[in-house]
Protein backbone atom coordinates (compact mmCIF):
# COMPACT_ATOMS: atom_id res chain seq x y z
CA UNK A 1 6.21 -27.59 -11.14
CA UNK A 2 5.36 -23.60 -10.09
CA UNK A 3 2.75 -23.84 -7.54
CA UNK A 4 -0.03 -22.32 -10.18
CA UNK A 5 -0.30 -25.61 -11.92
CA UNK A 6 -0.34 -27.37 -9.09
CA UNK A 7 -3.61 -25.54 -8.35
CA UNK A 8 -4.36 -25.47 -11.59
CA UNK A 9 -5.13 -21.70 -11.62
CA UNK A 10 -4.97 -19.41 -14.91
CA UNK A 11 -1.69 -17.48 -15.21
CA UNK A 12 -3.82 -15.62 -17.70
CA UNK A 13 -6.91 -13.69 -17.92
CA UNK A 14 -8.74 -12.61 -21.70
CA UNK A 15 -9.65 -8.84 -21.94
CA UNK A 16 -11.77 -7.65 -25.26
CA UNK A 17 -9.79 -10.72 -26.96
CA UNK A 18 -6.27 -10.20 -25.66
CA UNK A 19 -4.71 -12.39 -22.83
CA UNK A 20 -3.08 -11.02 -20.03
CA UNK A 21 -0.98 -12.31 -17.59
CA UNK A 22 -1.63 -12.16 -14.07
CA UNK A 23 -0.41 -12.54 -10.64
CA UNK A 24 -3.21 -15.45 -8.92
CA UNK A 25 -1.28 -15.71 -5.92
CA UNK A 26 -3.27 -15.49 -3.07
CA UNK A 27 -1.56 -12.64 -1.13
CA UNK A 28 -2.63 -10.55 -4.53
CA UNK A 29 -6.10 -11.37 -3.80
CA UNK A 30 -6.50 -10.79 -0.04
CA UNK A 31 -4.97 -7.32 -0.74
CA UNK A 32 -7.23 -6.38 -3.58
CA UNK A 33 -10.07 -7.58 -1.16
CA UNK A 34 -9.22 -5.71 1.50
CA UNK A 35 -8.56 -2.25 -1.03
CA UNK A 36 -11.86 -3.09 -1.58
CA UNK A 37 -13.20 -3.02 1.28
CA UNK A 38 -11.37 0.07 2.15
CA UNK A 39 -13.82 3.27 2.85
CA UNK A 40 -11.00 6.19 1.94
CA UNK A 41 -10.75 4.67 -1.54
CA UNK A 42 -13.38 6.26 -4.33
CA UNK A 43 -15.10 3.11 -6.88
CA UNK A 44 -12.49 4.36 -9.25
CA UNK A 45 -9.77 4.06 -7.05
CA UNK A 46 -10.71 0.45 -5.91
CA UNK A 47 -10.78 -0.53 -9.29
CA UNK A 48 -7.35 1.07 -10.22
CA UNK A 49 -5.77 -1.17 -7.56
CA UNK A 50 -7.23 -4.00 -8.11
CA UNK A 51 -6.30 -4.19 -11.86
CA UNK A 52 -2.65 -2.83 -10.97
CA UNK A 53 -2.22 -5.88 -8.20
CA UNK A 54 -3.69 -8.29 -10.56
CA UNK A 55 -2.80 -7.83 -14.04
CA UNK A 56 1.40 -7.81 -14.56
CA UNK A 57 1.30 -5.31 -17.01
CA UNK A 58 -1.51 -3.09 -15.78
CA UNK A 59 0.28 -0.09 -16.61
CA UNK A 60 0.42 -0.54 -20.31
CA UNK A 61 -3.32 -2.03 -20.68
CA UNK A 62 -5.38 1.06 -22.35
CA UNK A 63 -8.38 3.01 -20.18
CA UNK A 64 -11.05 1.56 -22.23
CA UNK A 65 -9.95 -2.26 -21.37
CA UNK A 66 -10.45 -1.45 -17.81
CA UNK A 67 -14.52 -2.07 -17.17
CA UNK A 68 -13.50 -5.64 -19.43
CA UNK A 69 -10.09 -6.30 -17.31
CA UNK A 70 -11.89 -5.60 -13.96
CA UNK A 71 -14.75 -8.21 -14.83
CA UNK A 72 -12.19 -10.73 -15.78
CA UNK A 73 -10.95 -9.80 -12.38
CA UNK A 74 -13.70 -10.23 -11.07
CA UNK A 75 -14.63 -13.27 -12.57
CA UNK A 76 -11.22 -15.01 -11.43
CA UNK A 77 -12.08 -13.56 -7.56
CA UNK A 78 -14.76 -15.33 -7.27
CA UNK A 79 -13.95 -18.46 -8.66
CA UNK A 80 -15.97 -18.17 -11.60
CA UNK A 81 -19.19 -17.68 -10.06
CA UNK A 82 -20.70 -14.59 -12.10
CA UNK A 83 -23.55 -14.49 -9.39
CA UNK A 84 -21.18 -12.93 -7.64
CA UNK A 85 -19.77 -10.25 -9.70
């Protein structure tokens, strides 16, 4: 058993209908957090990182998926809580 089903946490995230996989380990997460949180980094930076530590195959995903792929991000950040997006 891989710890993400032990957690039960999606190895997967849906953008505009296509799945995606992704990399939910924690370490992934605090680092996106903290690029957030980063002043030297533009919005469209931060957003660039986060989908390129999250998503596994970022780099083939096209531009106009992004604003989709970083609410899924988003979305999986916070647990599901949209209030938080």
């Amino acid at each position: 058993m891989d710890g993400n089903e032990y957690y039960g946490l999606p190895e997967s995230l849906m953008v505009n209908g296509e799945e995606w996989l992704i990399r939910p380990d924690f370490r992934n997460i605090l680092r996106i957090i903290i690029a957030m949180k980063d002043p030297e980094l533009d919005d469209r930076e931060k957003i660039y990182v986060c989908l390129d530590i999250l998503y596994e195959d970022f780099r083939k995903m096209d531009q106009e998926d992004y604003e989709a792929a970083f609410n899924a991000a988003t979305w999986f950040i916070n647990c599901g809580d949209e209030s938080k997006s």
